[in-house]
C-alpha atoms as a PDB file:
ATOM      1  CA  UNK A   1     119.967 107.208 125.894  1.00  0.00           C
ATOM      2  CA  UNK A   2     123.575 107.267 125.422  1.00  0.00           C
ATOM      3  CA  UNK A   3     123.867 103.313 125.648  1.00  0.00           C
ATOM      4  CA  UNK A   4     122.015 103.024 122.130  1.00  0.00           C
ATOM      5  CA  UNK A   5     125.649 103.621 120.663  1.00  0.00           C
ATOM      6  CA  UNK A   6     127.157 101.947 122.884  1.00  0.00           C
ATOM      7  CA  UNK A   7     125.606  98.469 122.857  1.00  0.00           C
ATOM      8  CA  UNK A   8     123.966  98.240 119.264  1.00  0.00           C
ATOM      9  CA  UNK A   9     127.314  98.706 116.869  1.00  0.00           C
ATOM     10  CA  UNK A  10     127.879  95.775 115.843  1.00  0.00           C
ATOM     11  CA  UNK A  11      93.451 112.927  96.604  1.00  0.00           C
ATOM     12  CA  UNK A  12      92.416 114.759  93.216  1.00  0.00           C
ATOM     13  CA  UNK A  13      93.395 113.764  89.309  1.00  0.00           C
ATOM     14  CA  UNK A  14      97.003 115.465  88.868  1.00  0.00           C
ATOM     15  CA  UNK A  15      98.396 113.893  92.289  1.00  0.00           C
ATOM     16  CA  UNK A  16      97.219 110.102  91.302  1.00  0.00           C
ATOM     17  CA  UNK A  17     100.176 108.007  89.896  1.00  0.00           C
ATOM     18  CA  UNK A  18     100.738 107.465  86.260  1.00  0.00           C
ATOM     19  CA  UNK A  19      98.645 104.544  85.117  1.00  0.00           C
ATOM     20  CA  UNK A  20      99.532 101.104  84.086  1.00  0.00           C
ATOM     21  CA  UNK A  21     100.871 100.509  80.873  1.00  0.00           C
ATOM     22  CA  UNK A  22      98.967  98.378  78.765  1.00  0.00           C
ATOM     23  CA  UNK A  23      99.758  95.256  76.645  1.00  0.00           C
ATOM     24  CA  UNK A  24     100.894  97.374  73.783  1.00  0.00           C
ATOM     25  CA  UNK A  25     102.942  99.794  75.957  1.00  0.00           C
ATOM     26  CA  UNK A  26     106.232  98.009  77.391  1.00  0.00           C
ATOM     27  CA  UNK A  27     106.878  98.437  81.046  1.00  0.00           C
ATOM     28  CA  UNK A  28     110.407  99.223  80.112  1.00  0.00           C
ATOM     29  CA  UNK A  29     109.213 102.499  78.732  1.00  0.00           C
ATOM     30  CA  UNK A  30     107.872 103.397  82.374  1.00  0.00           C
ATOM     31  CA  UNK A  31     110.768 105.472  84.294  1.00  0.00           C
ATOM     32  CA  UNK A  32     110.974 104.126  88.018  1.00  0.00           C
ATOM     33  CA  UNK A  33     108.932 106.186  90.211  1.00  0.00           C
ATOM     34  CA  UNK A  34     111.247 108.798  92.205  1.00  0.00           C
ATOM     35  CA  UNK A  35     111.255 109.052  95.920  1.00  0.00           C
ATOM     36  CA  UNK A  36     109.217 112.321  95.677  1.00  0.00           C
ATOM     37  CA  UNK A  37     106.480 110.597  94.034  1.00  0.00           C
ATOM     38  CA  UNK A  38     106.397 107.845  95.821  1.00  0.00           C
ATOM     39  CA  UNK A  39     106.438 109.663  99.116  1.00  0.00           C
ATOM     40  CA  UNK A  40     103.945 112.433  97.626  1.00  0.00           C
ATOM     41  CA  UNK A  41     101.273 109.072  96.946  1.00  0.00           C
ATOM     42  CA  UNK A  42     102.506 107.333 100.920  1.00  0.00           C
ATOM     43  CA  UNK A  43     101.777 110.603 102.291  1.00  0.00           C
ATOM     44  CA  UNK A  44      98.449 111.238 100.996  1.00  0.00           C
ATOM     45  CA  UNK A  45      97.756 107.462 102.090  1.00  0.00           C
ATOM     46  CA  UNK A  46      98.812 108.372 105.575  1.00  0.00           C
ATOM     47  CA  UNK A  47      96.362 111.097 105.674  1.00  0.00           C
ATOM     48  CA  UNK A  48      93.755 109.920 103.524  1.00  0.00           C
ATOM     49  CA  UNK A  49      93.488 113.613 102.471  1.00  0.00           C
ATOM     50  CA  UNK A  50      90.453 115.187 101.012  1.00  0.00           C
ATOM     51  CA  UNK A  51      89.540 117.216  98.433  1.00  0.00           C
ATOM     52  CA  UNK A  52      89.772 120.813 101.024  1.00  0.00           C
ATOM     53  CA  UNK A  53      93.453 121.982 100.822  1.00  0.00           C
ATOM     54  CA  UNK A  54      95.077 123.684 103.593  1.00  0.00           C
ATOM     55  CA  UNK A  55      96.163 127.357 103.084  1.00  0.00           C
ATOM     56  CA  UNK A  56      99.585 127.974 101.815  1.00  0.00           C
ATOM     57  CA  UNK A  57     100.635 130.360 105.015  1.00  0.00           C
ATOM     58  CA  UNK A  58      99.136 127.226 107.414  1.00  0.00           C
ATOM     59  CA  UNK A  59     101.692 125.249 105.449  1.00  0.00           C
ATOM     60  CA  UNK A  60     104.448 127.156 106.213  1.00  0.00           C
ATOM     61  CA  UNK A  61     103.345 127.554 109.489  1.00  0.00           C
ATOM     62  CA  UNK A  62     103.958 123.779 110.377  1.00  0.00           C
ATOM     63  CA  UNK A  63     106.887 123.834 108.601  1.00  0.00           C
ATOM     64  CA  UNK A  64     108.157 126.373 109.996  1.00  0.00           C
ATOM     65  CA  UNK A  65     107.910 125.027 113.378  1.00  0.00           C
ATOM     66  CA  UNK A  66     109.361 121.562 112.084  1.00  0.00           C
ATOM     67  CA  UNK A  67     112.536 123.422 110.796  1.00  0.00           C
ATOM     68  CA  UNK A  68     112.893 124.357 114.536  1.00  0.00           C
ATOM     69  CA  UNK A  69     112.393 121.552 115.734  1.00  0.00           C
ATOM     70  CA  UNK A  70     115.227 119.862 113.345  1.00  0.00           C
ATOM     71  CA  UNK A  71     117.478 122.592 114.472  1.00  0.00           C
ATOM     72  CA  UNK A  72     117.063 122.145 118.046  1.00  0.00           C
ATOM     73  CA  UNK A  73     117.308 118.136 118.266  1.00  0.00           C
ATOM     74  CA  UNK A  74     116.910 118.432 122.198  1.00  0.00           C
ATOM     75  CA  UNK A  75     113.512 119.618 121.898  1.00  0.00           C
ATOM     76  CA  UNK A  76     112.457 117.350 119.176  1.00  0.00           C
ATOM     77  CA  UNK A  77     113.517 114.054 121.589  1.00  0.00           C
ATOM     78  CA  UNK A  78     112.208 115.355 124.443  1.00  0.00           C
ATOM     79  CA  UNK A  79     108.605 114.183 122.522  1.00  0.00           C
ATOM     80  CA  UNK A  80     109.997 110.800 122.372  1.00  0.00           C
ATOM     81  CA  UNK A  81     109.171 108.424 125.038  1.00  0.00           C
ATOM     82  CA  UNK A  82     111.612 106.578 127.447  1.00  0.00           C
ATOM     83  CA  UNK A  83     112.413 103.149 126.272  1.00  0.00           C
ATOM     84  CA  UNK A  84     111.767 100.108 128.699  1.00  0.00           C
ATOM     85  CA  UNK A  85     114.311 100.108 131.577  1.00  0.00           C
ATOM     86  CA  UNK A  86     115.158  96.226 131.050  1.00  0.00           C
ATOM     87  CA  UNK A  87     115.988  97.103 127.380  1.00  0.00           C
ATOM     88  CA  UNK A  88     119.981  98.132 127.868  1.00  0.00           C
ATOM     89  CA  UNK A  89     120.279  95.251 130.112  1.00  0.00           C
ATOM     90  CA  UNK A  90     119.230  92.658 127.555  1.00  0.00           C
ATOM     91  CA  UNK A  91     121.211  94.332 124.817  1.00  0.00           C
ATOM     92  CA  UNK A  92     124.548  94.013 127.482  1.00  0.00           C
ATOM     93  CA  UNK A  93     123.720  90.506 127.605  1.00  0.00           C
ATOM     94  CA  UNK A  94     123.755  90.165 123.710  1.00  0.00           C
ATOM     95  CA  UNK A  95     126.479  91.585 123.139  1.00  0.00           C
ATOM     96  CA  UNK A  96     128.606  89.139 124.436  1.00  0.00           C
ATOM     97  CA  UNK A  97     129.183  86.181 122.144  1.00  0.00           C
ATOM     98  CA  UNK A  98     129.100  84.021 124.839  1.00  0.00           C
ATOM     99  CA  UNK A  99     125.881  84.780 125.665  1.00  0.00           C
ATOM    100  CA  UNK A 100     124.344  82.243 128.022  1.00  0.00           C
ATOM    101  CA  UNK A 101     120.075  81.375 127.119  1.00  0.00           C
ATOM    102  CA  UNK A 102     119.358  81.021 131.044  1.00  0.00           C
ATOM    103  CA  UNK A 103     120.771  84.193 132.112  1.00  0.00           C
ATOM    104  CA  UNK A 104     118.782  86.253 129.255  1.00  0.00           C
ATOM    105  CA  UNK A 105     115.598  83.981 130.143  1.00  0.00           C
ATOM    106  CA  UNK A 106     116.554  85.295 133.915  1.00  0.00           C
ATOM    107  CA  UNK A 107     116.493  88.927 132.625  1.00  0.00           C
ATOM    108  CA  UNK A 108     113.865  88.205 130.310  1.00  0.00           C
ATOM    109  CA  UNK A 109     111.169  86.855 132.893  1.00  0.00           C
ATOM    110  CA  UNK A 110     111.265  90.213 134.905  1.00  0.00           C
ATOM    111  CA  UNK A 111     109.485  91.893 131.812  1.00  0.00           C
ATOM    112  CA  UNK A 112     106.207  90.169 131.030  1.00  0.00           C
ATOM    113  CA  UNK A 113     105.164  91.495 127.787  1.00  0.00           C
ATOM    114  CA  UNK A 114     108.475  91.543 126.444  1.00  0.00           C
ATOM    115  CA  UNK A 115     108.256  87.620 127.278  1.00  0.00           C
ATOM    116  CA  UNK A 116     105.122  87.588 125.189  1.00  0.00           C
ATOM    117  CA  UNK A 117     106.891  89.485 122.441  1.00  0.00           C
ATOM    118  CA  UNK A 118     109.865  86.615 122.687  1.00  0.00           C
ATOM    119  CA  UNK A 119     107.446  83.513 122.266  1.00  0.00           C
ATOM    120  CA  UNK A 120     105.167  85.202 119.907  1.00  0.00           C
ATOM    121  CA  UNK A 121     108.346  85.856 117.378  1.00  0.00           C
ATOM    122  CA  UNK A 122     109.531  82.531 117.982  1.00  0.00           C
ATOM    123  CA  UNK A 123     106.090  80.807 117.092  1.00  0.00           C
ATOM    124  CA  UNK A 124     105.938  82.960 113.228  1.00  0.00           C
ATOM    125  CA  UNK A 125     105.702  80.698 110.782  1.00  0.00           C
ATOM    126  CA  UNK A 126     109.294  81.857 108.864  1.00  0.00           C
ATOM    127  CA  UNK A 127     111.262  79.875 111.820  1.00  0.00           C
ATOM    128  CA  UNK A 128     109.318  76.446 110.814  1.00  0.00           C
ATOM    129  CA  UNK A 129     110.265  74.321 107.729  1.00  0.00           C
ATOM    130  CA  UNK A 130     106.678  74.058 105.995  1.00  0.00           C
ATOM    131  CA  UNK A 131     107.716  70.325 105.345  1.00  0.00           C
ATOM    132  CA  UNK A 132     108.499  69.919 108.994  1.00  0.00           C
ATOM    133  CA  UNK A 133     106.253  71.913 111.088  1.00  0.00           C
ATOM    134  CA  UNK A 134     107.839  72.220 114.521  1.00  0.00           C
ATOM    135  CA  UNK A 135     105.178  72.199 117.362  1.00  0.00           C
ATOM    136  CA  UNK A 136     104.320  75.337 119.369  1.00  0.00           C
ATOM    137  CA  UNK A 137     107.983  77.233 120.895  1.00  0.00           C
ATOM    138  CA  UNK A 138     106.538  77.525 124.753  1.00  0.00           C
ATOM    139  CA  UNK A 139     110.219  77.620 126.326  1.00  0.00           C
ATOM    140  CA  UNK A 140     111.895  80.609 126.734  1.00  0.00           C
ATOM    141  CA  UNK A 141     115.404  78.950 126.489  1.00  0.00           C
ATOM    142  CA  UNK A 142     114.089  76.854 123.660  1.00  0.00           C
ATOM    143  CA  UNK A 143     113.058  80.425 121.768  1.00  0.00           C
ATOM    144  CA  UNK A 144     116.267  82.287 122.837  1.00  0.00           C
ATOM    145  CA  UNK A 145     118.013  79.699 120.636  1.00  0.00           C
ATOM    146  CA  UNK A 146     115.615  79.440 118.085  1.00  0.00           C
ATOM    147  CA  UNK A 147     115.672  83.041 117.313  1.00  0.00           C
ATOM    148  CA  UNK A 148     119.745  83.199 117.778  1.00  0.00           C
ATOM    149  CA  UNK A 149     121.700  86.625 118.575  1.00  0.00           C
ATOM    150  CA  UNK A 150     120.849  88.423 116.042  1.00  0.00           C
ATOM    151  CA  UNK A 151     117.031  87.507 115.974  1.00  0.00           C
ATOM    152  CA  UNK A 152     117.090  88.927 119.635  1.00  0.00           C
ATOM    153  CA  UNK A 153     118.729  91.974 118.813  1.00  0.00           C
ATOM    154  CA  UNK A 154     116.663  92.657 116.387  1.00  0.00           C
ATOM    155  CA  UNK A 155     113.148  92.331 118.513  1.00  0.00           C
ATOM    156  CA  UNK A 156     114.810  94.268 121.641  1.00  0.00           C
ATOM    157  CA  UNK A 157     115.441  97.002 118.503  1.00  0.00           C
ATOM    158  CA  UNK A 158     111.943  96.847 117.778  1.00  0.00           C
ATOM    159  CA  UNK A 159     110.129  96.888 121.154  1.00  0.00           C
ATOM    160  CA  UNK A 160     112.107  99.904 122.223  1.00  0.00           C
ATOM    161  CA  UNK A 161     111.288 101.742 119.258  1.00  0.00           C
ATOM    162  CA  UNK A 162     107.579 100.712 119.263  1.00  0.00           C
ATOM    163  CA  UNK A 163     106.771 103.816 122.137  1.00  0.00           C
ATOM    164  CA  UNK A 164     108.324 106.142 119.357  1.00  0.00           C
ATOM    165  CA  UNK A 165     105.935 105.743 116.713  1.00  0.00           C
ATOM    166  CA  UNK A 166     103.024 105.026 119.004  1.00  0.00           C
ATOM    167  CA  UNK A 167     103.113 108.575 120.660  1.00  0.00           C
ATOM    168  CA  UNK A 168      99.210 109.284 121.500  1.00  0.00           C
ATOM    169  CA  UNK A 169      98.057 112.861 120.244  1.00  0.00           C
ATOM    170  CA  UNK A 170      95.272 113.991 117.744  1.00  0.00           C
ATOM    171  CA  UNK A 171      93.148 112.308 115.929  1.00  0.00           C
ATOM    172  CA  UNK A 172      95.859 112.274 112.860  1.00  0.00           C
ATOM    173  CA  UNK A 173      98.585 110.749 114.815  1.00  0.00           C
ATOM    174  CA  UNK A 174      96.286 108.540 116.622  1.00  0.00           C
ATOM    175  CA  UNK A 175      95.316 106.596 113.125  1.00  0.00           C
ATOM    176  CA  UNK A 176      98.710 107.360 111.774  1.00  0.00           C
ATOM    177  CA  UNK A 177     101.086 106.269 114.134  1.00  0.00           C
ATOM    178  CA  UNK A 178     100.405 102.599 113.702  1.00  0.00           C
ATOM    179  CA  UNK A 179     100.850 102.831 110.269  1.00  0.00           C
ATOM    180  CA  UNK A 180     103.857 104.869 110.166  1.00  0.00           C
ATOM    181  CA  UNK A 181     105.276 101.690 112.607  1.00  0.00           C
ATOM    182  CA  UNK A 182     104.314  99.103 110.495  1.00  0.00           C
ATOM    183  CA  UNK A 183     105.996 100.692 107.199  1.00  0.00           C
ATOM    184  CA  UNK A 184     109.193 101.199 109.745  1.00  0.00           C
ATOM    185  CA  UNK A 185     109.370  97.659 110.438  1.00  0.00           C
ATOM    186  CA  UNK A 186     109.445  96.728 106.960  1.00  0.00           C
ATOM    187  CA  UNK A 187     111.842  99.052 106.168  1.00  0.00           C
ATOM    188  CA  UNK A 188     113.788  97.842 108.864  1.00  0.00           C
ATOM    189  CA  UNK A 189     113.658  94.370 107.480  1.00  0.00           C
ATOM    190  CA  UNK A 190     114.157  95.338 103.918  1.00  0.00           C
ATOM    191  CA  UNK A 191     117.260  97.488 105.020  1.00  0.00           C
ATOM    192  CA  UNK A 192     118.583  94.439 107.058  1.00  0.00           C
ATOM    193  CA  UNK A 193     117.859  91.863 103.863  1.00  0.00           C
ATOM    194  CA  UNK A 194     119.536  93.976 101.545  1.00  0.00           C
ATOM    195  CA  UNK A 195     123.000  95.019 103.660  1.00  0.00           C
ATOM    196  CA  UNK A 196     124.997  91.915 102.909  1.00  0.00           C
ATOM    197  CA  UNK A 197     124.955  92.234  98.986  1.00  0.00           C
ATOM    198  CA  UNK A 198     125.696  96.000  99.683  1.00  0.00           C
ATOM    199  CA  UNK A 199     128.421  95.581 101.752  1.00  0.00           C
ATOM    200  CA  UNK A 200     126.603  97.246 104.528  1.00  0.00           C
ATOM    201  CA  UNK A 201     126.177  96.169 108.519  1.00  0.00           C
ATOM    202  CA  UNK A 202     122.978  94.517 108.609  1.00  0.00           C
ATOM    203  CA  UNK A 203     122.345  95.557 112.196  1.00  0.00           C
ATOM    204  CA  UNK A 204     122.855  98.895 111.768  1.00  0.00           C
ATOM    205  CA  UNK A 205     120.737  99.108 108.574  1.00  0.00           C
ATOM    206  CA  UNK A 206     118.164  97.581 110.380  1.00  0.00           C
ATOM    207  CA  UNK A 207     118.319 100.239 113.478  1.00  0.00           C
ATOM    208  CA  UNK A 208     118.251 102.879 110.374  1.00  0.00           C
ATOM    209  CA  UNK A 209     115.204 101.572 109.018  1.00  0.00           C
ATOM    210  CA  UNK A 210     113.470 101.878 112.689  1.00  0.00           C
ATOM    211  CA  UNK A 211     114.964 105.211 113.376  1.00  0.00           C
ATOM    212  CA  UNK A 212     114.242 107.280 110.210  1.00  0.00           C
ATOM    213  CA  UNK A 213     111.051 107.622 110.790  1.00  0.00           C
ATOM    214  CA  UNK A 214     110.941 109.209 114.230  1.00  0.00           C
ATOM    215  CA  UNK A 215     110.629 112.926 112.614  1.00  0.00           C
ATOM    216  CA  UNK A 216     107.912 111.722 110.762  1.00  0.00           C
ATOM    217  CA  UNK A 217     105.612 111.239 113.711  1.00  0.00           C
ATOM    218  CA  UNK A 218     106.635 114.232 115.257  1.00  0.00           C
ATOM    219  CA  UNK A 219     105.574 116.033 111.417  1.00  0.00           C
ATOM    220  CA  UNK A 220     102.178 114.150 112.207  1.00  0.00           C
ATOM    221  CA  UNK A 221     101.747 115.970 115.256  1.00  0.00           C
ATOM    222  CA  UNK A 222     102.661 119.556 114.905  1.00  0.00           C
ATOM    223  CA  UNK A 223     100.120 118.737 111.646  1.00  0.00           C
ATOM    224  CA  UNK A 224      97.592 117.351 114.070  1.00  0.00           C
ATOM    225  CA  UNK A 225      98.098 120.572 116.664  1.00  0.00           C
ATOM    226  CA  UNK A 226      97.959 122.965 113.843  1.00  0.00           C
ATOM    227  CA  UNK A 227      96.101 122.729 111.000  1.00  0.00           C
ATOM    228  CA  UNK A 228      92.236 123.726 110.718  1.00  0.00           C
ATOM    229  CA  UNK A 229      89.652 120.967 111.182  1.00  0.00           C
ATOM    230  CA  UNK A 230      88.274 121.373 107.902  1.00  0.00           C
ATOM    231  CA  UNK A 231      91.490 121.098 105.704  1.00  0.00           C
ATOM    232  CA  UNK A 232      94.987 119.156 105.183  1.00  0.00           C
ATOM    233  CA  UNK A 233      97.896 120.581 104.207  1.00  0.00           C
ATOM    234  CA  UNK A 234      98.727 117.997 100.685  1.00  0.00           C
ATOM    235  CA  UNK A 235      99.974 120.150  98.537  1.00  0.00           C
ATOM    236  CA  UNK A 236     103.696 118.240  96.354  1.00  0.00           C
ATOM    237  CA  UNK A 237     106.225 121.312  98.017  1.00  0.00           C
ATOM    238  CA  UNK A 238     104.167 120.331 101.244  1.00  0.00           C
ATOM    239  CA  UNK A 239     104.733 117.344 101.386  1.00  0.00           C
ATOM    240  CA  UNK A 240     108.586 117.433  99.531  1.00  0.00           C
ATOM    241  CA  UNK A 241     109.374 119.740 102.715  1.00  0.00           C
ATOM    242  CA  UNK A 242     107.884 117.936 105.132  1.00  0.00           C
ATOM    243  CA  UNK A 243     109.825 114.615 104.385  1.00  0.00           C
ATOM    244  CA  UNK A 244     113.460 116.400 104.052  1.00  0.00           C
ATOM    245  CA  UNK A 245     112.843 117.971 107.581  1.00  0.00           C
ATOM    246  CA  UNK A 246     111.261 114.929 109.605  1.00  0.00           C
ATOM    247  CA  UNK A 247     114.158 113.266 107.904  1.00  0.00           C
ATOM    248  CA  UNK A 248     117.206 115.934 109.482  1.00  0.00           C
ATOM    249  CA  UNK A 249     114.652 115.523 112.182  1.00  0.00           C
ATOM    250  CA  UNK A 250     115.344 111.773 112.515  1.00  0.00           C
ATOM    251  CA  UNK A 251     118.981 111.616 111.802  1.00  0.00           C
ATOM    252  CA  UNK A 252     120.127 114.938 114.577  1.00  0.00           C
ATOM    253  CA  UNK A 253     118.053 112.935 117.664  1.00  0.00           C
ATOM    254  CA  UNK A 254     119.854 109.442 116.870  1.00  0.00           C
ATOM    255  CA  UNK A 255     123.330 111.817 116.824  1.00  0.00           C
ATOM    256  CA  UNK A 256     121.663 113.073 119.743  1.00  0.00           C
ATOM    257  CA  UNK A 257     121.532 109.432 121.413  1.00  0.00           C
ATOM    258  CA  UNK A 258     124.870 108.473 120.207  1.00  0.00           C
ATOM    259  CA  UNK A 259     123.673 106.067 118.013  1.00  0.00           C
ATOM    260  CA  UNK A 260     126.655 104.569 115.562  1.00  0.00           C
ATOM    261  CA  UNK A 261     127.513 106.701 113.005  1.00  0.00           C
ATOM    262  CA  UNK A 262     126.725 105.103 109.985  1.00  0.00           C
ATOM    263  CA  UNK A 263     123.431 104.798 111.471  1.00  0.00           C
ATOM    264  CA  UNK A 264     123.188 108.450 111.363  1.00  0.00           C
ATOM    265  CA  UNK A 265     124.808 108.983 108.304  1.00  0.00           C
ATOM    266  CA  UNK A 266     122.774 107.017 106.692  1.00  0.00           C
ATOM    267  CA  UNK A 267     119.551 108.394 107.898  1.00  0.00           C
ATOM    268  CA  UNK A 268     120.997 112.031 106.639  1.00  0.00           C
ATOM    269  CA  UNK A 269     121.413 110.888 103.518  1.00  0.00           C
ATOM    270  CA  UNK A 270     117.520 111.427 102.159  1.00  0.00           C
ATOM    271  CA  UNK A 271     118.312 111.021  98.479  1.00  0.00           C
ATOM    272  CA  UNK A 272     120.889 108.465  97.784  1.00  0.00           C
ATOM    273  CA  UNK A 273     122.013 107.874  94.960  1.00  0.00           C
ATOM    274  CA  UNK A 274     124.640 105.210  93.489  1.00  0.00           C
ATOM    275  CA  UNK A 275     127.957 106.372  95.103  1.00  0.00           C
ATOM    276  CA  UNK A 276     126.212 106.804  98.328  1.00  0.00           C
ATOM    277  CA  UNK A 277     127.615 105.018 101.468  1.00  0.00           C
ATOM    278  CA  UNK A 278     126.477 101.081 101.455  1.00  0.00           C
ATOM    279  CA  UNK A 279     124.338 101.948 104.713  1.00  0.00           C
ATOM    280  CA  UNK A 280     122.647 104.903 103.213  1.00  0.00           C
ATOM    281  CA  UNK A 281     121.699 103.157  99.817  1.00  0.00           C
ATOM    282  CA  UNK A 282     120.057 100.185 101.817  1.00  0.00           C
ATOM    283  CA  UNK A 283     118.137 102.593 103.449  1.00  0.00           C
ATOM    284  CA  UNK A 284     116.746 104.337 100.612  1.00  0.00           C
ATOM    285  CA  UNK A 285     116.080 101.074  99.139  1.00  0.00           C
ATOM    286  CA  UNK A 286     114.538  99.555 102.442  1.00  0.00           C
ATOM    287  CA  UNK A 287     112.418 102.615 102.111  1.00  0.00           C
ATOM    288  CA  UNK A 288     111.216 102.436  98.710  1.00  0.00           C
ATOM    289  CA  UNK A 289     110.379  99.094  98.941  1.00  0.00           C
ATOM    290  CA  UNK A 290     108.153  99.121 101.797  1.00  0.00           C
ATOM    291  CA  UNK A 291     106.312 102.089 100.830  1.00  0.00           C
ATOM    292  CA  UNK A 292     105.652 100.433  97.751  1.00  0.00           C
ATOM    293  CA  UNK A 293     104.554  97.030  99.732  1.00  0.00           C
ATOM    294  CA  UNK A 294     102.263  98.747 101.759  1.00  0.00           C
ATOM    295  CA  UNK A 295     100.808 100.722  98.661  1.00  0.00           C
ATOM    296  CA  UNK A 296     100.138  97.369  97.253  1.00  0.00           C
ATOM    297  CA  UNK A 297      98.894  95.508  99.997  1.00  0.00           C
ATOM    298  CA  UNK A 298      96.552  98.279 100.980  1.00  0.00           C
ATOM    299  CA  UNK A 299      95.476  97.918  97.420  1.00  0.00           C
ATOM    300  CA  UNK A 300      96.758 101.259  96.206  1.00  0.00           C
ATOM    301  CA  UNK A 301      98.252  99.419  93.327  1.00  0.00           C
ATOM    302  CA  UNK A 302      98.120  96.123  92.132  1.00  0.00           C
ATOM    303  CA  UNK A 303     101.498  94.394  92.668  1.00  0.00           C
ATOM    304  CA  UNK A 304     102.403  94.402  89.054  1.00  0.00           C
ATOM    305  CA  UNK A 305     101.625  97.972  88.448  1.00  0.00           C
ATOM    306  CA  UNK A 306     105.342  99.403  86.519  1.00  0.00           C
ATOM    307  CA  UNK A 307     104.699 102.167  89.272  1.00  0.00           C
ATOM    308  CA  UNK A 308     105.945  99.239  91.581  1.00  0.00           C
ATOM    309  CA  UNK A 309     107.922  97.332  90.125  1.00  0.00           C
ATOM    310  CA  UNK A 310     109.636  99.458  87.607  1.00  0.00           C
ATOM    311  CA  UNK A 311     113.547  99.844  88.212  1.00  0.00           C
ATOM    312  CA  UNK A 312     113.452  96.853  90.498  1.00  0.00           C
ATOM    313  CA  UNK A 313     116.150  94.247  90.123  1.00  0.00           C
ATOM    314  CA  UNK A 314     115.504  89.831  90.632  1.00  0.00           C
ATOM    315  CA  UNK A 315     116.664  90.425  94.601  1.00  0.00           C
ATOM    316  CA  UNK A 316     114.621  93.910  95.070  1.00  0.00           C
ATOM    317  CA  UNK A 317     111.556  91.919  93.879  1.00  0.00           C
ATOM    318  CA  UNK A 318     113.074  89.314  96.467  1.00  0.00           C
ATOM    319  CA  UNK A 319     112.588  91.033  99.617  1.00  0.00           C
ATOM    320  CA  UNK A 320     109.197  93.109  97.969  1.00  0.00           C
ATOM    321  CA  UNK A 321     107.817  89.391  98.157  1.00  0.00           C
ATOM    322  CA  UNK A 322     109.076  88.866 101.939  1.00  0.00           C
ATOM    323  CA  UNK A 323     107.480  91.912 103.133  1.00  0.00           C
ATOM    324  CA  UNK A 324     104.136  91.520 102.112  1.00  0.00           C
ATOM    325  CA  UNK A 325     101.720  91.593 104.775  1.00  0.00           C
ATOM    326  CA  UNK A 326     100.856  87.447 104.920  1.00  0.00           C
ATOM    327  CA  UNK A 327     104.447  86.344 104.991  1.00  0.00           C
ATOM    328  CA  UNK A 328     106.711  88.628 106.443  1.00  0.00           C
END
């Protein structure tokens, strides 16, 4: 995995949410939610955890064995599955400036389902002017240039994560997985969206966004392999502990695949806060934002709800918009 580096630089009452203000109660007086609490009401999303709570020794059981795992990164990817072999080839290809659209169709047409990946992107709505509707992208050259260099990068980023988050297991990480995947694209996005006005490198935010979740799937499945049948570890310190790992988790196996360092930086920076590196505080942001979207357009909260939308600025509210689930 050492070419990553290489070629990509460039449940009950007290743990509900607060509840909406009213008419008569300003949102202004509503404190933004913190990353604990929003991750506390993800989490317990994720799990859709009932009302039986998990002993406090089987808590510290699984974390336990996810503080080993953080500490011995070599273990921890050997759970992750090997990315498609064509996938380094592409990126060498896209790397050069020069790039030529045949000879990455060539390269392209010896994967099949990554072709289907390529035309499928290239057909969203987002690359078509809603005034001019373009008709249906069935040309691989044609969607190499429609989705440009960076639009390529960015699917080959996403395909060879996809096997990461879709690791088969238990039950748990069976139904979580996908979910976990689909909040780590939109982070991704968000991360990317937000870069320029932070001075950050879109590209690698975007990798960031993909990549921080890796130790979460890995919590999902020592949770899956250890906990009893009949309860769900849920408790706040749970959960606080179980984030801050999977995160050290996340950021020690990209180190471990030589991603670029502010990739890895930023993913080790869990709580970032304003004088935190540009990469790390799109990130956090990227994350905040697409916890919240899928919160909302699970129907967890209605989009206006000040647990949302409180401390969001004109161009967070921006890219909440372009990640919601019909127009992303």
């Amino acid at each position: 995995m050492g070419w990553i580096g290489k070629l990509l630089n460039g449940g009950d009452a007290k743990n509900k949410p607060a509840p909406a203000t009213t008419a008569a109660q300003p949102e202004a007086a509503r404190q933004p939610a913190t990353s604990a609490e929003i991750d506390a009401v993800y989490y317990r999303w994720l799990a859709a955890a009932g009302a039986t709570q998990a002993a406090p020794q089987e808590e510290q059981q699984i974390l336990d064995a996810l503080m080993r795992l953080a500490s011995e990164p070599v273990a921890g990817a050997a759970l992750v599955p090997r990315i498609p072999a064509i996938i380094p080839q592409l990126m060498r290809t896209l790397q050069d400036e020069n790039m030529s659209a045949a000879e990455l169709s060539r390269q392209l047409a010896q994967d099949v389902p990554l072709v289907a990946e390529v035309y499928r992107e290239a057909n969203r709505p987002c690359y078509h002017s809603r005034y001019n509707a373009s008709p249906s992208i069935n040309n691989m050259e044609g969607a190499i240039m429609l989705l440009g260099q960076n639009g390529m990068r960015m699917l080959l980023a996403r395909v060879a994560f996809r096997p990461i988050v879709s690791m088969q297991s238990g039950g748990l990480t069976i139904r979580t997985a996908p979910l976990i995947w689909r909040q780590s694209e939109k982070c991704a996005l968000a991360a990317n969206l937000l870069a320029p006005a932070l001075q950050a490198n879109a590209f690698d935010a975007y990798l960031a966004g993909l990549m921080a979740n890796v130790g979460l799937v890995v919590a999902f499945r020592l949770i899956d392999q250890m906990h009893a049948p009949d309860a769900l570890p849920q408790s706040d310190a749970f959960i606080a502990q179980v984030f801050a790992q999977a995160r050290i988790l996340s950021a020690r196996i990209a180190e471990l695949w030589e991603f670029p360092e502010s990739v890895t930086r930023a993913i080790g920076q869990a709580d970032a806060h304003a004088d935190a590196d540009p990469q790390a505080l799109a990130l956090a942001q990227g994350e905040r934002l697409s916890k919240l979207r899928i919160l909302v357009d699970t129907g967890r909260f209605p989009a206006d709800d000040p647990f949302v939308t409180a401390g969001l600025g004109r161009g967070d509210l921006q890219v909440f918009d372009k990640l919601a689930d019909d127009g992303d």
